[in-house]
PDB file of N, CA and C in Angstrom:
ATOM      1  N   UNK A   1     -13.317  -9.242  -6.373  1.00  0.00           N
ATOM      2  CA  UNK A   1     -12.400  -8.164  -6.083  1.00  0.00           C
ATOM      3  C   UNK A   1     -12.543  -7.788  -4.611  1.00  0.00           C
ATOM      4  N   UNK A   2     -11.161  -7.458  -3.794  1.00  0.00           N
ATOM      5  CA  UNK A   2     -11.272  -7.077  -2.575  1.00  0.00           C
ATOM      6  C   UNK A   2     -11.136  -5.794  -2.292  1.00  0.00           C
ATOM      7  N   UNK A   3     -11.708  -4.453  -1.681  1.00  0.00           N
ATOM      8  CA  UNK A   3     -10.951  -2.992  -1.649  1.00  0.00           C
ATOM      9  C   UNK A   3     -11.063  -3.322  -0.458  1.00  0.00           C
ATOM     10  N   UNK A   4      -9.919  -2.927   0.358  1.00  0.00           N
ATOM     11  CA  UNK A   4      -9.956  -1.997   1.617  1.00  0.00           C
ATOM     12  C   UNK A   4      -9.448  -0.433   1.951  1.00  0.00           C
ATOM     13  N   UNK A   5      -9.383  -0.192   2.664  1.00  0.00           N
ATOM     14  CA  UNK A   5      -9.496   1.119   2.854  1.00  0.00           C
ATOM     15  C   UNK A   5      -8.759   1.101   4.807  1.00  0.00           C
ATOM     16  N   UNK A   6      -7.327   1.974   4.268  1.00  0.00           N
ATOM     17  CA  UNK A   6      -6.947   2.036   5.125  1.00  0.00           C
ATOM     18  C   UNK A   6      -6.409   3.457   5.830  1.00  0.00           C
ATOM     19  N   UNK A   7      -6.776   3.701   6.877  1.00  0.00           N
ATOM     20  CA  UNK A   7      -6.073   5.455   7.105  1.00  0.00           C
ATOM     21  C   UNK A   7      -5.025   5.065   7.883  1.00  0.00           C
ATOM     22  N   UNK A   8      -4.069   6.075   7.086  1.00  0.00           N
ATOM     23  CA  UNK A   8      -2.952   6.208   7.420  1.00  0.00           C
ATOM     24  C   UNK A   8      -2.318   7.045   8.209  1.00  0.00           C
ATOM     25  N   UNK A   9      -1.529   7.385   9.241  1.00  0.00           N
ATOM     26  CA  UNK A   9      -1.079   8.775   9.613  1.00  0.00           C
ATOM     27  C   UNK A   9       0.101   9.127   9.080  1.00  0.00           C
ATOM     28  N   UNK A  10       0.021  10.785   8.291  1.00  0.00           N
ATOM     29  CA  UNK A  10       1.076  10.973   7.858  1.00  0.00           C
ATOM     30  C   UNK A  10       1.502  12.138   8.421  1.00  0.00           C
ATOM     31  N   UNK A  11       2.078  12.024  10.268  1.00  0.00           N
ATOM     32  CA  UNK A  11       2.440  13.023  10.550  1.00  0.00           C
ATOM     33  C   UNK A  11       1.689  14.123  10.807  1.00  0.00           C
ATOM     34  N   UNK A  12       2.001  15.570  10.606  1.00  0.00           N
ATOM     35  CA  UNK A  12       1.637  16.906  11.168  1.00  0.00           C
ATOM     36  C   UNK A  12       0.497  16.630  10.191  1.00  0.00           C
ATOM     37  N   UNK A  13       0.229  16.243   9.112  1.00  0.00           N
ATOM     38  CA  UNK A  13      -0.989  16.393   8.538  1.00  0.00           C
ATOM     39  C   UNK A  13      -2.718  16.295   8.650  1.00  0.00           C
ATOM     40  N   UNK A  14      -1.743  15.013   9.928  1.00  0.00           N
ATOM     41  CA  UNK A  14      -2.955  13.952  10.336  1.00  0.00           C
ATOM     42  C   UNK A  14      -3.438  13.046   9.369  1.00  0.00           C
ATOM     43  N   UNK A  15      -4.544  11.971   9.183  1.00  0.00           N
ATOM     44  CA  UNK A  15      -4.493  11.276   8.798  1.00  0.00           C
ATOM     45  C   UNK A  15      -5.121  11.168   7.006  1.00  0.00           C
ATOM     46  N   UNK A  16      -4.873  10.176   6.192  1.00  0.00           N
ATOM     47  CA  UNK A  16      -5.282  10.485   4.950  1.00  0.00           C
ATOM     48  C   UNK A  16      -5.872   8.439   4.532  1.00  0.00           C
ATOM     49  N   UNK A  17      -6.406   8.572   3.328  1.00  0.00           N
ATOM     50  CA  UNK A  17      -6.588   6.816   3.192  1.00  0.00           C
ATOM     51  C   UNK A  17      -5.746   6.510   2.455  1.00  0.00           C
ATOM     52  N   UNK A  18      -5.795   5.335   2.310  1.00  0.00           N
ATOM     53  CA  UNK A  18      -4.738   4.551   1.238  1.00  0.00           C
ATOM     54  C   UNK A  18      -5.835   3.057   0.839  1.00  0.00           C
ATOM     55  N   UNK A  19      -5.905   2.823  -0.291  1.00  0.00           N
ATOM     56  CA  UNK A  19      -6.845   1.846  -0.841  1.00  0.00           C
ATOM     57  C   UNK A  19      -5.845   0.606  -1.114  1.00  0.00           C
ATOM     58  N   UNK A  20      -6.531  -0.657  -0.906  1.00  0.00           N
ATOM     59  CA  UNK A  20      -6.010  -1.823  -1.849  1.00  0.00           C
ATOM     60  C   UNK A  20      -6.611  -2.108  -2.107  1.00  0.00           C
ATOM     61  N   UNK A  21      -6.516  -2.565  -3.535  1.00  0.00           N
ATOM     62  CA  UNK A  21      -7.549  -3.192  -4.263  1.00  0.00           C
ATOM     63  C   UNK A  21      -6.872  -4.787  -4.881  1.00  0.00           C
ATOM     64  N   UNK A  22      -7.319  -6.018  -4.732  1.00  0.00           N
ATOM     65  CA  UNK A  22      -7.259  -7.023  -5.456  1.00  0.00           C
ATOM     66  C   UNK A  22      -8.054  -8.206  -5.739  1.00  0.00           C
ATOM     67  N   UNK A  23      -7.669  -8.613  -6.578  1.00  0.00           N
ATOM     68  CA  UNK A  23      -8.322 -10.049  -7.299  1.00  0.00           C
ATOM     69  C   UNK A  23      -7.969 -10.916  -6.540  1.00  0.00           C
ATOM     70  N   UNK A  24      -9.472 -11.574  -5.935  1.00  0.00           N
ATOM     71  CA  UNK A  24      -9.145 -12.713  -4.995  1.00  0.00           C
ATOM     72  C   UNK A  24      -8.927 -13.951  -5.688  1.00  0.00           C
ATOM     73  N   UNK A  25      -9.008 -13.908  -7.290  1.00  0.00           N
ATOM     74  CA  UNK A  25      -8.760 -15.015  -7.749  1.00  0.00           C
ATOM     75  C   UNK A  25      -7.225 -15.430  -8.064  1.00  0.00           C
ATOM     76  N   UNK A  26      -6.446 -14.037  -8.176  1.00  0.00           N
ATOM     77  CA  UNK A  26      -4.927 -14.397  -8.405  1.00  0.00           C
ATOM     78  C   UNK A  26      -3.963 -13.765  -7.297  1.00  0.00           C
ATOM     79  N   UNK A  27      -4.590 -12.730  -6.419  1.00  0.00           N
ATOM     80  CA  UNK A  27      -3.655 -12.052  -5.116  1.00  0.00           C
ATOM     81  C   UNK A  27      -3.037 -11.400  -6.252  1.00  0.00           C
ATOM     82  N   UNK A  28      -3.139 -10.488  -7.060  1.00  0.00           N
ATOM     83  CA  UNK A  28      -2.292  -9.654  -7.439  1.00  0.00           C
ATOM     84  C   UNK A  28      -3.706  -8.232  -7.505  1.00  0.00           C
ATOM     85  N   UNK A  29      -2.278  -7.227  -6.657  1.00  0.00           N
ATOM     86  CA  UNK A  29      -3.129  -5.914  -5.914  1.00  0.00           C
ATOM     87  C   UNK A  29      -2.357  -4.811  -6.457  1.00  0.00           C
ATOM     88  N   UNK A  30      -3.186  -3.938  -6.299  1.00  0.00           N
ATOM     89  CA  UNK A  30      -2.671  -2.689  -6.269  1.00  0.00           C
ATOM     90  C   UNK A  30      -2.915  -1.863  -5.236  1.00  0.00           C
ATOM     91  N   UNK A  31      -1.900  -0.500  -5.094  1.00  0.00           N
ATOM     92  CA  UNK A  31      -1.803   0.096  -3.522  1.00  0.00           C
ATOM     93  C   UNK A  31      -2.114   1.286  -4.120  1.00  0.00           C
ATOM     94  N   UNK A  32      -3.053   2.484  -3.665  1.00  0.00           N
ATOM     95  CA  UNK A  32      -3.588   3.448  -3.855  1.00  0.00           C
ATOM     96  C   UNK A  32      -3.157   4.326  -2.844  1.00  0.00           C
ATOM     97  N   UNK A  33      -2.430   5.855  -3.244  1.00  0.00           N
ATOM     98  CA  UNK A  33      -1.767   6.373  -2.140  1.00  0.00           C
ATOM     99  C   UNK A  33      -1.221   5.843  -0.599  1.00  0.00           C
ATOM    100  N   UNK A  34      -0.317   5.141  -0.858  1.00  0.00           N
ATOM    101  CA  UNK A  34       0.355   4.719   0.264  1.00  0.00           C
ATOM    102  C   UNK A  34       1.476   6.103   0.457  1.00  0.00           C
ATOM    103  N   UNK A  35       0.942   6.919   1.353  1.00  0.00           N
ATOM    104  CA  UNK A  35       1.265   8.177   2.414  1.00  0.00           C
ATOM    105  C   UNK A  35       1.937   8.149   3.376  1.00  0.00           C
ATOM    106  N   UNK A  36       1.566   6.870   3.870  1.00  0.00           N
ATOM    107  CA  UNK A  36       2.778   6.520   5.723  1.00  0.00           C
ATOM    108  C   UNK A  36       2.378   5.529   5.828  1.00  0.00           C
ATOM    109  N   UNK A  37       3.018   5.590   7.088  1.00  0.00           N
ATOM    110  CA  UNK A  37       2.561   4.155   7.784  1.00  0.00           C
ATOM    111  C   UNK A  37       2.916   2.344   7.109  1.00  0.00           C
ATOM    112  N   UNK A  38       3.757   2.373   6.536  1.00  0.00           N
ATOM    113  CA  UNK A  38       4.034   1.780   5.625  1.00  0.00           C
ATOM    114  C   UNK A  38       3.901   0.097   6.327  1.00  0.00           C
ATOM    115  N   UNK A  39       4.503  -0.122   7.751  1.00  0.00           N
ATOM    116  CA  UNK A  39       4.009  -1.098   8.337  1.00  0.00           C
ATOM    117  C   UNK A  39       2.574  -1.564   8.182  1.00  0.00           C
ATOM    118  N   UNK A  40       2.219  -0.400   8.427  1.00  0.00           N
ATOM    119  CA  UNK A  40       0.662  -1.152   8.285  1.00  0.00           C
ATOM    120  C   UNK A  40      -0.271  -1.386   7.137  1.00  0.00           C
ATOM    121  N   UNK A  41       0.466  -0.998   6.331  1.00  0.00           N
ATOM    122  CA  UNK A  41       0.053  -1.337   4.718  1.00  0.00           C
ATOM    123  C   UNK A  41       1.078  -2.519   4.254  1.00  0.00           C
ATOM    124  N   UNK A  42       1.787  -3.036   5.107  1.00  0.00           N
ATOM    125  CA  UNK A  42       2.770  -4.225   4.150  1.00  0.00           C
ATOM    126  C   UNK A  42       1.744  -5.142   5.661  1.00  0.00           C
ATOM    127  N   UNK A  43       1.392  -5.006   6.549  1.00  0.00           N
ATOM    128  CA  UNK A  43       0.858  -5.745   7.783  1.00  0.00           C
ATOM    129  C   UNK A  43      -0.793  -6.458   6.647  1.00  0.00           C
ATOM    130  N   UNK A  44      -1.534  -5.581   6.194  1.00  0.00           N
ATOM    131  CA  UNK A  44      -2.717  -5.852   5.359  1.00  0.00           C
ATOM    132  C   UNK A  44      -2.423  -6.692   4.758  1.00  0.00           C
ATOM    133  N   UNK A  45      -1.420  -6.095   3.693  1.00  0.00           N
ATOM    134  CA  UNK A  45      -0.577  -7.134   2.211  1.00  0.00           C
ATOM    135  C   UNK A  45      -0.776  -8.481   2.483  1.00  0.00           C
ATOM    136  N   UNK A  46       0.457  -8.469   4.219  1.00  0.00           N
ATOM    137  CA  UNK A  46       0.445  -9.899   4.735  1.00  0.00           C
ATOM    138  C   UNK A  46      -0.970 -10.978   4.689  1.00  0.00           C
ATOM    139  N   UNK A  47      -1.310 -10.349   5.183  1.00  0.00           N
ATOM    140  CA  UNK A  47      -2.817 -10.799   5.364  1.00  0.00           C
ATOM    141  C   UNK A  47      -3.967 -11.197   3.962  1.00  0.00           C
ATOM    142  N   UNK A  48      -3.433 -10.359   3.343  1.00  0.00           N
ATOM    143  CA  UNK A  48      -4.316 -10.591   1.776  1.00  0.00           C
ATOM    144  C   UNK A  48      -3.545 -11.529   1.462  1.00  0.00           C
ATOM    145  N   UNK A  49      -1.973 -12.005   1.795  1.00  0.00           N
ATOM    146  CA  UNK A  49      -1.045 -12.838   0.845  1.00  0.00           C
ATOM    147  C   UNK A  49      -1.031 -12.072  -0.772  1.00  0.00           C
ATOM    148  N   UNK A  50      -1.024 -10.949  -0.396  1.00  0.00           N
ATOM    149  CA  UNK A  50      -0.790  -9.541  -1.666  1.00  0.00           C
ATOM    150  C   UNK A  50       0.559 -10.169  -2.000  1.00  0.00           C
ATOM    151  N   UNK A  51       0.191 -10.165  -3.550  1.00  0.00           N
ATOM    152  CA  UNK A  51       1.067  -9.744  -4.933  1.00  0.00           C
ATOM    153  C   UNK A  51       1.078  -8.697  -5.157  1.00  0.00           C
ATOM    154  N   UNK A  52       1.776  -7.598  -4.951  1.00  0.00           N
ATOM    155  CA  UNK A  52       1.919  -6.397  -5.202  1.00  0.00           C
ATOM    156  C   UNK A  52       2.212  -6.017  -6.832  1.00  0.00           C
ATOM    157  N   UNK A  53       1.442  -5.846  -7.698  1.00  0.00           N
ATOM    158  CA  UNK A  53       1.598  -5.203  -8.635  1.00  0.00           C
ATOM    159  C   UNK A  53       1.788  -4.294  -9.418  1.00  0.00           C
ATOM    160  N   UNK A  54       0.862  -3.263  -8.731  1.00  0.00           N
ATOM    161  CA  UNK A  54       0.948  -1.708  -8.950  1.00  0.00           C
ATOM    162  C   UNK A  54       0.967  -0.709  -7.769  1.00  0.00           C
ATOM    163  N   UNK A  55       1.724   0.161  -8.125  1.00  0.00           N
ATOM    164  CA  UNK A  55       1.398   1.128  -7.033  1.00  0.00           C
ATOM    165  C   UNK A  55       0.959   2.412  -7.802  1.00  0.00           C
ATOM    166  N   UNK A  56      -0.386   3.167  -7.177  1.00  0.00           N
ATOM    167  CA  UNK A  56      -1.075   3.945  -7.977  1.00  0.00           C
ATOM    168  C   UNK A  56      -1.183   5.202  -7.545  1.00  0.00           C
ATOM    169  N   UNK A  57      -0.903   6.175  -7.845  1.00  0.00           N
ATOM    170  CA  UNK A  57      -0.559   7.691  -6.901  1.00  0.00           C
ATOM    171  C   UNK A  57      -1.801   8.633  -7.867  1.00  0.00           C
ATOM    172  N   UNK A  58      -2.988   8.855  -6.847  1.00  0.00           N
ATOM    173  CA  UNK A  58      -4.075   9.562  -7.730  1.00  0.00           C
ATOM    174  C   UNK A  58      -3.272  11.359  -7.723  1.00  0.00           C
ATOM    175  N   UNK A  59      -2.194  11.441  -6.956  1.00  0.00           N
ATOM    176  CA  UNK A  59      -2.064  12.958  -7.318  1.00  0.00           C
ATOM    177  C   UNK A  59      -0.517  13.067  -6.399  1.00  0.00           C
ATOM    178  N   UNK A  60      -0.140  14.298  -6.750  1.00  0.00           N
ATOM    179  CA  UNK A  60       1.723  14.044  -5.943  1.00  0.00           C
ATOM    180  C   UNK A  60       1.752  15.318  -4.884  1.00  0.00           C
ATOM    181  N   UNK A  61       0.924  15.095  -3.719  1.00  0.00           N
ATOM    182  CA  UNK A  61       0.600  15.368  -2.752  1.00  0.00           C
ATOM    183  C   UNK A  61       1.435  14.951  -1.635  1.00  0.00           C
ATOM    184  N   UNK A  62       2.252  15.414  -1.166  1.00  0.00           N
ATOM    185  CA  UNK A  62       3.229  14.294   0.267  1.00  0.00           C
ATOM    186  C   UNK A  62       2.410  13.566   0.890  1.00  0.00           C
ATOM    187  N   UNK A  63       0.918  13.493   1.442  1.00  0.00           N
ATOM    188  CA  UNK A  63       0.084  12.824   2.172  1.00  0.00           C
ATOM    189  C   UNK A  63      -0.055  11.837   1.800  1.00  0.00           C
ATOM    190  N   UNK A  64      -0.158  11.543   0.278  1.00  0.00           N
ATOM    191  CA  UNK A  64      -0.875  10.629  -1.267  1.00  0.00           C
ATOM    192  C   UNK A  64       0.588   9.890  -0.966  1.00  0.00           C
ATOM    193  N   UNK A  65       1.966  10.044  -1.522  1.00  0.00           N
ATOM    194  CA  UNK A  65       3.022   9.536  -2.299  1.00  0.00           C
ATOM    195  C   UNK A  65       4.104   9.688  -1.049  1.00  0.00           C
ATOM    196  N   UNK A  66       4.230   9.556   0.327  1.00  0.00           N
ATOM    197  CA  UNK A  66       5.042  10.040   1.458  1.00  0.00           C
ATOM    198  C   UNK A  66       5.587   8.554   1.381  1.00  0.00           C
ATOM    199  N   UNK A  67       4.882   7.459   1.297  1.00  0.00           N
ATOM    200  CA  UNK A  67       5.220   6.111   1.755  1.00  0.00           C
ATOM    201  C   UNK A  67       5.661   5.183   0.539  1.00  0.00           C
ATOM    202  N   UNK A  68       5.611   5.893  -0.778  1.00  0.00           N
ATOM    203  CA  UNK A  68       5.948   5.128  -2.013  1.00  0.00           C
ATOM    204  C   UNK A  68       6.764   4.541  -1.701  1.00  0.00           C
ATOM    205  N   UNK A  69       8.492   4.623  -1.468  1.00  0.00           N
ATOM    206  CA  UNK A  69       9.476   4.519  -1.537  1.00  0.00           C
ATOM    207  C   UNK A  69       9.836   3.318  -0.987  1.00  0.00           C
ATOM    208  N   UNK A  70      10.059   3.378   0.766  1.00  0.00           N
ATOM    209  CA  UNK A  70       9.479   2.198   0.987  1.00  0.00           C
ATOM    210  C   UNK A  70       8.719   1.470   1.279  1.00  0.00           C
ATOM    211  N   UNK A  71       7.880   1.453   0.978  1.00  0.00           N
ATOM    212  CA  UNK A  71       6.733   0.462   0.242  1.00  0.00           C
ATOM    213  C   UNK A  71       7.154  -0.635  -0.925  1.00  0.00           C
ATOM    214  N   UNK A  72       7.775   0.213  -1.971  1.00  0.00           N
ATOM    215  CA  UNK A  72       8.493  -0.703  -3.416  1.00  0.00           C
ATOM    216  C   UNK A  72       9.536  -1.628  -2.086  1.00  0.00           C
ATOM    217  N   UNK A  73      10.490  -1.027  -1.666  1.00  0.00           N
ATOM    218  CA  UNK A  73      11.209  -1.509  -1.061  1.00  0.00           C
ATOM    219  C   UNK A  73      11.280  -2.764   0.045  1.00  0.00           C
ATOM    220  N   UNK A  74      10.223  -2.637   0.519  1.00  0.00           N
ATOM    221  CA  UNK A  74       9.454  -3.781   1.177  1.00  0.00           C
ATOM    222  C   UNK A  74       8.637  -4.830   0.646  1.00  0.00           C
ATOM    223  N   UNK A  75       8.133  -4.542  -0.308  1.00  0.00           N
ATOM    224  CA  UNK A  75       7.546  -4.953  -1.268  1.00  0.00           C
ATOM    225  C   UNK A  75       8.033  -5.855  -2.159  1.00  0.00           C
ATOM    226  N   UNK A  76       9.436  -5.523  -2.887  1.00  0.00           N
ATOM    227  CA  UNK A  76      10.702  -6.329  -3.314  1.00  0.00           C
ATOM    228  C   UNK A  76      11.268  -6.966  -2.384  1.00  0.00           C
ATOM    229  N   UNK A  77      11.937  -6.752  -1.490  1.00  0.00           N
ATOM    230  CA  UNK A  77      12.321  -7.351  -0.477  1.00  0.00           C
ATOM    231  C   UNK A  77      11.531  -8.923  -0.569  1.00  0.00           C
ATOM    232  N   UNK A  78      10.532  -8.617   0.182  1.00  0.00           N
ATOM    233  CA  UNK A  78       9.665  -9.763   0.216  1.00  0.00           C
ATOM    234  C   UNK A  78       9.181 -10.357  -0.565  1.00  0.00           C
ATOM    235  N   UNK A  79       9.147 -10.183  -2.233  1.00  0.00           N
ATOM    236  CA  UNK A  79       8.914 -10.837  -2.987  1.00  0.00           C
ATOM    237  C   UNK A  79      10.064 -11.490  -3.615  1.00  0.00           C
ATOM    238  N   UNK A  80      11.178 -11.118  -3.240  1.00  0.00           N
ATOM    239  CA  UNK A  80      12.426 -12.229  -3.106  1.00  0.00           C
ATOM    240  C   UNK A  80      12.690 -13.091  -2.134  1.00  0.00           C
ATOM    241  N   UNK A  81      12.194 -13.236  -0.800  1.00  0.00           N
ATOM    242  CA  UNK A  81      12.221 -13.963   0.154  1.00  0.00           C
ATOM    243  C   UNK A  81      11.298 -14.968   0.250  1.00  0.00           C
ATOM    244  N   UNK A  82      10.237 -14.969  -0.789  1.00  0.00           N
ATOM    245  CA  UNK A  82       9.424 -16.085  -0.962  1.00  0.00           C
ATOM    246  C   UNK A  82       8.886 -17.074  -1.407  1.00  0.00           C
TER     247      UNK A  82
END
């Protein structure tokens, strides 16, 4: 299993983390409060060659759930383009 741990900036808030977690045996991950920054959480993905599976919101906080949206959206995107 891989976690990283990424801080994000979400704006006036300043910054918060966002986790991925996956199985290096199949690349299928999950995204743990993705808040902002959404480039740089699909930039990681790249890099893991992430299967995006789940997206996991520990609480509905704007800091936690700011970047859900597109995230799925990028996320689909690119898992049709490949």
């Amino acid at each position: 299993m891989i976690l990283k741990r990424i801080k994000v900036n979400v704006g006036s808030v300043g910054e918060t983390n966002c986790y991925i977690v996956q199985c290096e045996e199949t690349k299928e991950t999950m995204v743990i409060d993705p808040g902002a920054d959404v480039d740089k959480i699909i930039e990681m993905l790249d890099a893991l060659h992430a299967k995006v599976k789940y997206i996991l919101l520990t609480h509905c906080h704007g800091d936690h759930i700011g970047g859900v949206n597109e995230l799925k959206q990028k996320v689909r995107r690119k898992s049709f383009n490949s």
